[in-house]
PDB file of N, CA and C in Angstrom:
ATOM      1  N   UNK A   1     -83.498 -53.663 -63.154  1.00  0.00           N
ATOM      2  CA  UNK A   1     -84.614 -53.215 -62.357  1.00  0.00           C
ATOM      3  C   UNK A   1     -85.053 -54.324 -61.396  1.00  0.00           C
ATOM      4  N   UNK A   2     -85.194 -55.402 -61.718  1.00  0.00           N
ATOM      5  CA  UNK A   2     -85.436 -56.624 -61.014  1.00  0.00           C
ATOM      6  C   UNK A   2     -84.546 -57.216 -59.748  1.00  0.00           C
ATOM      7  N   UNK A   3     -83.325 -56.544 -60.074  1.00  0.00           N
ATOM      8  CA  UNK A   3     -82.157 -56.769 -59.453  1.00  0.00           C
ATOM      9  C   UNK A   3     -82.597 -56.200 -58.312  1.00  0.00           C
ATOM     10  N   UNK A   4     -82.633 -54.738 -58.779  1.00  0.00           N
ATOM     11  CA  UNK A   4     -82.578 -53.791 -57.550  1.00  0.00           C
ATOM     12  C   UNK A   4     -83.963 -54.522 -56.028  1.00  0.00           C
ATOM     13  N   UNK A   5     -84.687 -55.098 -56.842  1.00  0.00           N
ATOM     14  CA  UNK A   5     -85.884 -55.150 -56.271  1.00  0.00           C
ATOM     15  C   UNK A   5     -85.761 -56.821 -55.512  1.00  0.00           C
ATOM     16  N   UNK A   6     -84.929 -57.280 -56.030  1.00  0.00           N
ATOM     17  CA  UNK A   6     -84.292 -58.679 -55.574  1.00  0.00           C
ATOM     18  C   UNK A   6     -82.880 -58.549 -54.507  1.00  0.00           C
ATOM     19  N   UNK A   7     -82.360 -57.103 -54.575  1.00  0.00           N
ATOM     20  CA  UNK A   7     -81.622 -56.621 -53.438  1.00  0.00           C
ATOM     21  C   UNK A   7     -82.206 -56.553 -52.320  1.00  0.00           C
ATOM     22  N   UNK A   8     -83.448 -56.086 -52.832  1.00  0.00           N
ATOM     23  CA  UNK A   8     -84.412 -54.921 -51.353  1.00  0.00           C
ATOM     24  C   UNK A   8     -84.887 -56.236 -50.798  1.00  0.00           C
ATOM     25  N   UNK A   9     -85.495 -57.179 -51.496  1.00  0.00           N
ATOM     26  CA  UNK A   9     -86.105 -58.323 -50.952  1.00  0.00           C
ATOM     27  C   UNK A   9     -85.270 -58.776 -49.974  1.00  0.00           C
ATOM     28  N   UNK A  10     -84.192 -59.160 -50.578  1.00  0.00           N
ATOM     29  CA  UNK A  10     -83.178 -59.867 -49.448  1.00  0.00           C
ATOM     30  C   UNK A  10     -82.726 -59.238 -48.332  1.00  0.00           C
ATOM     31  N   UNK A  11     -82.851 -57.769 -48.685  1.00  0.00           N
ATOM     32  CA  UNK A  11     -81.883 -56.463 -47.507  1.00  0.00           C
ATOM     33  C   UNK A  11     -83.448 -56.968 -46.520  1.00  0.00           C
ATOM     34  N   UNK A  12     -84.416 -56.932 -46.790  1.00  0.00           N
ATOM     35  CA  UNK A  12     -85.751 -57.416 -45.932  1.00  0.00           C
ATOM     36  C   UNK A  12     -85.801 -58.507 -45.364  1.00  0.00           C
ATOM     37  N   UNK A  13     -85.120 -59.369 -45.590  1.00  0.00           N
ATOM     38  CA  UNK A  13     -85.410 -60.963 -45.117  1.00  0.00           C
ATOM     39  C   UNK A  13     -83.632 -60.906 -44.175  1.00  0.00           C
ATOM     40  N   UNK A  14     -83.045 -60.131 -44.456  1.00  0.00           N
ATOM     41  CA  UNK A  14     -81.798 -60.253 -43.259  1.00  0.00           C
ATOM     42  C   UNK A  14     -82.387 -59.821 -41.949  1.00  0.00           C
ATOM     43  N   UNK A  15     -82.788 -58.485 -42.576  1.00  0.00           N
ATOM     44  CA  UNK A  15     -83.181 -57.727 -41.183  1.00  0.00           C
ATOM     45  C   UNK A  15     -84.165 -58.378 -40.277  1.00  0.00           C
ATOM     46  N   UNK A  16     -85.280 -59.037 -41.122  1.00  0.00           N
ATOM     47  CA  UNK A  16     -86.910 -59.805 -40.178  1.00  0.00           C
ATOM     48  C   UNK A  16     -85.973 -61.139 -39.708  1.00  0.00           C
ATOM     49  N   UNK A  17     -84.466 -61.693 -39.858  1.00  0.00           N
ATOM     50  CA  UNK A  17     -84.174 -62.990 -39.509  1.00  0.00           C
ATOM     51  C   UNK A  17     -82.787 -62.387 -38.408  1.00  0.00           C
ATOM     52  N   UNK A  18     -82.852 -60.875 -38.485  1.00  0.00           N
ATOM     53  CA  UNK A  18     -81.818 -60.491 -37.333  1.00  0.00           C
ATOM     54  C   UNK A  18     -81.620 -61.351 -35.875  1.00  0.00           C
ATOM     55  N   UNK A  19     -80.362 -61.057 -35.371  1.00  0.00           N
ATOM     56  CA  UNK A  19     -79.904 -62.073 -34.257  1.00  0.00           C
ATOM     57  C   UNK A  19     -80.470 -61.015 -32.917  1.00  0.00           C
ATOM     58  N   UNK A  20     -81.331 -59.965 -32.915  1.00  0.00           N
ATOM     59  CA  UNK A  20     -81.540 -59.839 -31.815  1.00  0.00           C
ATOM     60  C   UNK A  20     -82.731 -60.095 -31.150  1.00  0.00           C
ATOM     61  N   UNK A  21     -82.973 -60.578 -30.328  1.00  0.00           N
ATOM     62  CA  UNK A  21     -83.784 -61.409 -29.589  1.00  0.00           C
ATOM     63  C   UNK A  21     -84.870 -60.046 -29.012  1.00  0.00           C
ATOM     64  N   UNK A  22     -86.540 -60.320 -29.185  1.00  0.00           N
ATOM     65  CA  UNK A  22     -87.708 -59.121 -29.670  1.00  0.00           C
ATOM     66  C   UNK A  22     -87.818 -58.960 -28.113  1.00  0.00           C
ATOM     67  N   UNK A  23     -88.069 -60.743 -27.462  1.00  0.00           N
ATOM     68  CA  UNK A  23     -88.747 -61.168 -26.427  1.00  0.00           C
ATOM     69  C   UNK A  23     -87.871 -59.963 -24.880  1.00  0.00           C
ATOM     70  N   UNK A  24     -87.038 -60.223 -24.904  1.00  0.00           N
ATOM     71  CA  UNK A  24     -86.296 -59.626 -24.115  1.00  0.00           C
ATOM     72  C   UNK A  24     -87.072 -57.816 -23.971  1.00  0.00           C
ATOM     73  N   UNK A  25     -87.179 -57.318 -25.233  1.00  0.00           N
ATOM     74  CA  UNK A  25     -87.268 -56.160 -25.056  1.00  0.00           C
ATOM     75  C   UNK A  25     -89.130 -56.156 -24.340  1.00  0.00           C
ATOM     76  N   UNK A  26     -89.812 -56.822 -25.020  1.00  0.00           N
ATOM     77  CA  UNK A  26     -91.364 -57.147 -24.642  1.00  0.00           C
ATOM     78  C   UNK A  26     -91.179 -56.758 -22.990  1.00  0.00           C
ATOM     79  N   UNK A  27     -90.231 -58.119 -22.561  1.00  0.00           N
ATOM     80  CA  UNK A  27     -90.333 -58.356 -21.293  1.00  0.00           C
ATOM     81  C   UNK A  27     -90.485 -57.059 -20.491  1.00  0.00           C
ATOM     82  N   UNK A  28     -89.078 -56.141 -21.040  1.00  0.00           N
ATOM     83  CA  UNK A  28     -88.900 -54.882 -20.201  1.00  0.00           C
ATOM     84  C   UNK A  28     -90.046 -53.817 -20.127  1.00  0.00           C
ATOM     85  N   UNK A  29     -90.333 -53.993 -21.337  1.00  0.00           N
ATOM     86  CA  UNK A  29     -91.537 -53.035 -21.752  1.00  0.00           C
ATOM     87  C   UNK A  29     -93.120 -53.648 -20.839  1.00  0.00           C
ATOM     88  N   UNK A  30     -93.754 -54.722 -20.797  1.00  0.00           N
ATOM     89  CA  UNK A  30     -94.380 -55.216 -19.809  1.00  0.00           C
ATOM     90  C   UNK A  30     -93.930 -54.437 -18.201  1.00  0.00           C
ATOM     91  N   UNK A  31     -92.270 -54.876 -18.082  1.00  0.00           N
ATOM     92  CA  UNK A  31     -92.073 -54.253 -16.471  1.00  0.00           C
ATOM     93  C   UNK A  31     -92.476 -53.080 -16.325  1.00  0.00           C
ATOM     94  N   UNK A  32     -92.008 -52.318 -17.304  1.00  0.00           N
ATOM     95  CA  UNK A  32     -92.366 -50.918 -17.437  1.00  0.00           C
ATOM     96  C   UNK A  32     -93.658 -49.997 -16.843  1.00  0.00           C
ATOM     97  N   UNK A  33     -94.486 -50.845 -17.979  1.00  0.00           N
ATOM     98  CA  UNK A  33     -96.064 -50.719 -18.009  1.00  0.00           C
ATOM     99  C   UNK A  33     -96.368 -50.897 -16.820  1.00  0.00           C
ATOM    100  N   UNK A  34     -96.556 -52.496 -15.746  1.00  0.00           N
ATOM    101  CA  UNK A  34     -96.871 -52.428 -14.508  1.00  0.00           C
ATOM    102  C   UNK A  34     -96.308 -51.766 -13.715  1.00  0.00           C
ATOM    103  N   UNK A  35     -95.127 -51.320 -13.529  1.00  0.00           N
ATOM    104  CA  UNK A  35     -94.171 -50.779 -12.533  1.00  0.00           C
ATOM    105  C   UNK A  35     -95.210 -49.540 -11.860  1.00  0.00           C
ATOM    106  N   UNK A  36     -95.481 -48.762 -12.924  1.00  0.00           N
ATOM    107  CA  UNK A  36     -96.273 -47.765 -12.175  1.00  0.00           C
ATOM    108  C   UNK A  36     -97.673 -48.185 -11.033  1.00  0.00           C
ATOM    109  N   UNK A  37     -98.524 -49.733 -11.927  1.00  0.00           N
ATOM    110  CA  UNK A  37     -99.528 -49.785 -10.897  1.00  0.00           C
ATOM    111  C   UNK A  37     -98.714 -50.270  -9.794  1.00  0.00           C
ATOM    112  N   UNK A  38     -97.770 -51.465 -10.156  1.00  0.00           N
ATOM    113  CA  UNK A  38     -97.790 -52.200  -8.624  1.00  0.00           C
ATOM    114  C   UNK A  38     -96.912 -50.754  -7.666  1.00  0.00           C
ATOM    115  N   UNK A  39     -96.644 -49.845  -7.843  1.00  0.00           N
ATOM    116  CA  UNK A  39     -95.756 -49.021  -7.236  1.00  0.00           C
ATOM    117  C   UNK A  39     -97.530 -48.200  -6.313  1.00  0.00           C
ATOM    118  N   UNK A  40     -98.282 -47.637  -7.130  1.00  0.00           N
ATOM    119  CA  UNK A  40     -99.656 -47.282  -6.672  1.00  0.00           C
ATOM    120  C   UNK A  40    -100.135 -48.149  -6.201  1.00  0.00           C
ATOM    121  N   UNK A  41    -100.325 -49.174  -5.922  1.00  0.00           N
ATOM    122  CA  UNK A  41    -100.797 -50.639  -4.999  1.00  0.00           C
ATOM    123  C   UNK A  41     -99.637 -50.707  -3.822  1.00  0.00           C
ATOM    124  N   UNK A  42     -98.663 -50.340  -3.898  1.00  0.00           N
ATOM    125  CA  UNK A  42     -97.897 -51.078  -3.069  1.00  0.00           C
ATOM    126  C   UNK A  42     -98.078 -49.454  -1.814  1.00  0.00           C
ATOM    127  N   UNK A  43     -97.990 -48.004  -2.621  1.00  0.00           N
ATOM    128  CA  UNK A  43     -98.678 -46.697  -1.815  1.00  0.00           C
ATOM    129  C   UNK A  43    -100.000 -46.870  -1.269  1.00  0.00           C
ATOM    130  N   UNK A  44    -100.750 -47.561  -1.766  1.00  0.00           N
ATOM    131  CA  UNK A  44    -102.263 -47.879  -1.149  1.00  0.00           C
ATOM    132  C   UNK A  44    -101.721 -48.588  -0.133  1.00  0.00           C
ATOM    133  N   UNK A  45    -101.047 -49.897  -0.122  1.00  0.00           N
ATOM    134  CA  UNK A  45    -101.315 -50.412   1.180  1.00  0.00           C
ATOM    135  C   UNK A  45    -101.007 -49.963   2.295  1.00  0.00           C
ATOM    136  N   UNK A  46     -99.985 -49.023   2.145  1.00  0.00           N
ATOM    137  CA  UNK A  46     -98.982 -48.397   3.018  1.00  0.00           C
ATOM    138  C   UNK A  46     -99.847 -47.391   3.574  1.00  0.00           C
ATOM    139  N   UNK A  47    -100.971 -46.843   2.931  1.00  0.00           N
ATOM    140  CA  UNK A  47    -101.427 -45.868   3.541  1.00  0.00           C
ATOM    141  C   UNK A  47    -102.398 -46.812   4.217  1.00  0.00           C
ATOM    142  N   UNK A  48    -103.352 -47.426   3.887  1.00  0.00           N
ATOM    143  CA  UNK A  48    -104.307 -48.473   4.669  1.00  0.00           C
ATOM    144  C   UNK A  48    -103.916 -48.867   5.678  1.00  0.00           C
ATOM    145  N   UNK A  49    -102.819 -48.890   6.132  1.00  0.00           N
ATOM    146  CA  UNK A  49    -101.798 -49.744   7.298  1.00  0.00           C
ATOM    147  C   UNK A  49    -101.944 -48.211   7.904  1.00  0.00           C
ATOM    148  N   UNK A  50    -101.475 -47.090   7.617  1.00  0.00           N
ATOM    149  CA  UNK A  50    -101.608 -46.032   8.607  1.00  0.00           C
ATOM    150  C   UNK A  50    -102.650 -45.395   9.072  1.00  0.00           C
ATOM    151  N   UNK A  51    -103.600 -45.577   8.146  1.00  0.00           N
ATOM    152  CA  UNK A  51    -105.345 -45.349   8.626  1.00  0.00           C
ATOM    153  C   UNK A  51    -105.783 -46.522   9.628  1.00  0.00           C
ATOM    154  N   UNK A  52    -105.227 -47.852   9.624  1.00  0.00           N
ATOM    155  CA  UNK A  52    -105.563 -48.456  10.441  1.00  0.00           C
ATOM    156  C   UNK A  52    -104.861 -47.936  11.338  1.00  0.00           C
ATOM    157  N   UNK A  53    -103.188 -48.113  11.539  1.00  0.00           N
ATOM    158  CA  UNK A  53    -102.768 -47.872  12.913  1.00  0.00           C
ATOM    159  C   UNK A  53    -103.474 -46.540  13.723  1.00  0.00           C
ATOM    160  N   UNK A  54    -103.670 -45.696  13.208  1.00  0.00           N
ATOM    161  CA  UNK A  54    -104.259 -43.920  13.685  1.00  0.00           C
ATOM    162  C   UNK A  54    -105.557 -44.523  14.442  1.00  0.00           C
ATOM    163  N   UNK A  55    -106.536 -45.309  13.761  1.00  0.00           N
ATOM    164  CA  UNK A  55    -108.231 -45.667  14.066  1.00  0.00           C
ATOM    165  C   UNK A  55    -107.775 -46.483  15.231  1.00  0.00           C
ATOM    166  N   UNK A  56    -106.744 -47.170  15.524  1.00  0.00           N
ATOM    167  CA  UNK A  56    -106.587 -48.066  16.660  1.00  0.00           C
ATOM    168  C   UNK A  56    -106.009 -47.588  18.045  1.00  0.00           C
ATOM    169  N   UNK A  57    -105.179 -46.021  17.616  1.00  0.00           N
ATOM    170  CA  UNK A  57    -105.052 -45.506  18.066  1.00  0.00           C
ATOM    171  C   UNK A  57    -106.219 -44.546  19.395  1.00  0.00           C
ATOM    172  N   UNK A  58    -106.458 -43.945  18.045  1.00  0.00           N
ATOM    173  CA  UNK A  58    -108.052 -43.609  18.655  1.00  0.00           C
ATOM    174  C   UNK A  58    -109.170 -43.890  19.295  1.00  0.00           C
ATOM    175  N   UNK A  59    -109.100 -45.624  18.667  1.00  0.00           N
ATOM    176  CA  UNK A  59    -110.199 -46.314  19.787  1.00  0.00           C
ATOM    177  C   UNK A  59    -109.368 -46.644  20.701  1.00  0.00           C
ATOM    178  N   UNK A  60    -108.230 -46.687  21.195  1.00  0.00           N
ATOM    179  CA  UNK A  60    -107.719 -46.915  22.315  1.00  0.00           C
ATOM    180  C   UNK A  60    -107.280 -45.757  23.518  1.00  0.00           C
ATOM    181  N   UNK A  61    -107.789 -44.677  22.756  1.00  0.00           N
ATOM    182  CA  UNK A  61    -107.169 -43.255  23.483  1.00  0.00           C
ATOM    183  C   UNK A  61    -109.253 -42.788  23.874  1.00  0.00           C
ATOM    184  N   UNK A  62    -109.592 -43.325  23.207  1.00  0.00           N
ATOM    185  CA  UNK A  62    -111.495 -43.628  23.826  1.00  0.00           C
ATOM    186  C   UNK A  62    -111.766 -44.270  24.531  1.00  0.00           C
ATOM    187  N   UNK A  63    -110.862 -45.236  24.465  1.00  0.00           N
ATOM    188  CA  UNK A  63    -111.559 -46.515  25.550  1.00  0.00           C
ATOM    189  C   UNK A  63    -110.618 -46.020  26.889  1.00  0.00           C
ATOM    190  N   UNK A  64    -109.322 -45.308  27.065  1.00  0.00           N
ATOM    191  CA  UNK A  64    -108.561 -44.760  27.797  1.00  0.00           C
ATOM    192  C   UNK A  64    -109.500 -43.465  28.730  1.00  0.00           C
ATOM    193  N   UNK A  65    -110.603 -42.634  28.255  1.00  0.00           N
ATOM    194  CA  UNK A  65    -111.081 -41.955  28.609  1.00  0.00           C
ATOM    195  C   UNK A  65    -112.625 -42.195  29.536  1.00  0.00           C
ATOM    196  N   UNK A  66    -112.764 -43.760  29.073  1.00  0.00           N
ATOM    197  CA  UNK A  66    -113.744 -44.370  29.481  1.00  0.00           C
ATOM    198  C   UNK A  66    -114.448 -44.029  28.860  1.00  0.00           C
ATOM    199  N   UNK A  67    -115.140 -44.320  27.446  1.00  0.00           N
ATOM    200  CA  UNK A  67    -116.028 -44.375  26.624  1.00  0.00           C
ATOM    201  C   UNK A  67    -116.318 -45.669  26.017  1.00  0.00           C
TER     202      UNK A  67
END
């Protein structure tokens, strides 16, 4: 009975001392997670840049009319 339970121990201490490396997966999982904001930040600016160009537009198609 002790055995069995001195198997499991050890089958536990191989696996928590496994050769595959945690950090790596963290990393991806982090990219993951941000990917979506910086992708929504990077659509914000893009639109901010076209609300500006349009408004510059406009004040220049005003000032064209003499206003």
């Amino acid at each position: 009975m002790t055995l069995r339970y001195l198997v499991y121990a050890l089958f536990g201490f191989a696996l928590g001392c496994s050769a595959s490396d945690s950090s790596t997966n963290e990393n991806q999982v982090k990219e993951r997670v941000f990917d979506a904001q910086i992708e929504a930040v990077d659509k914000a600016n893009a639109l901010e840049q076209q609300i500006l160009d349009e408004a510059a537009k406009q004040r220049q198609a005003i000032e064209d009319q003499g206003g």
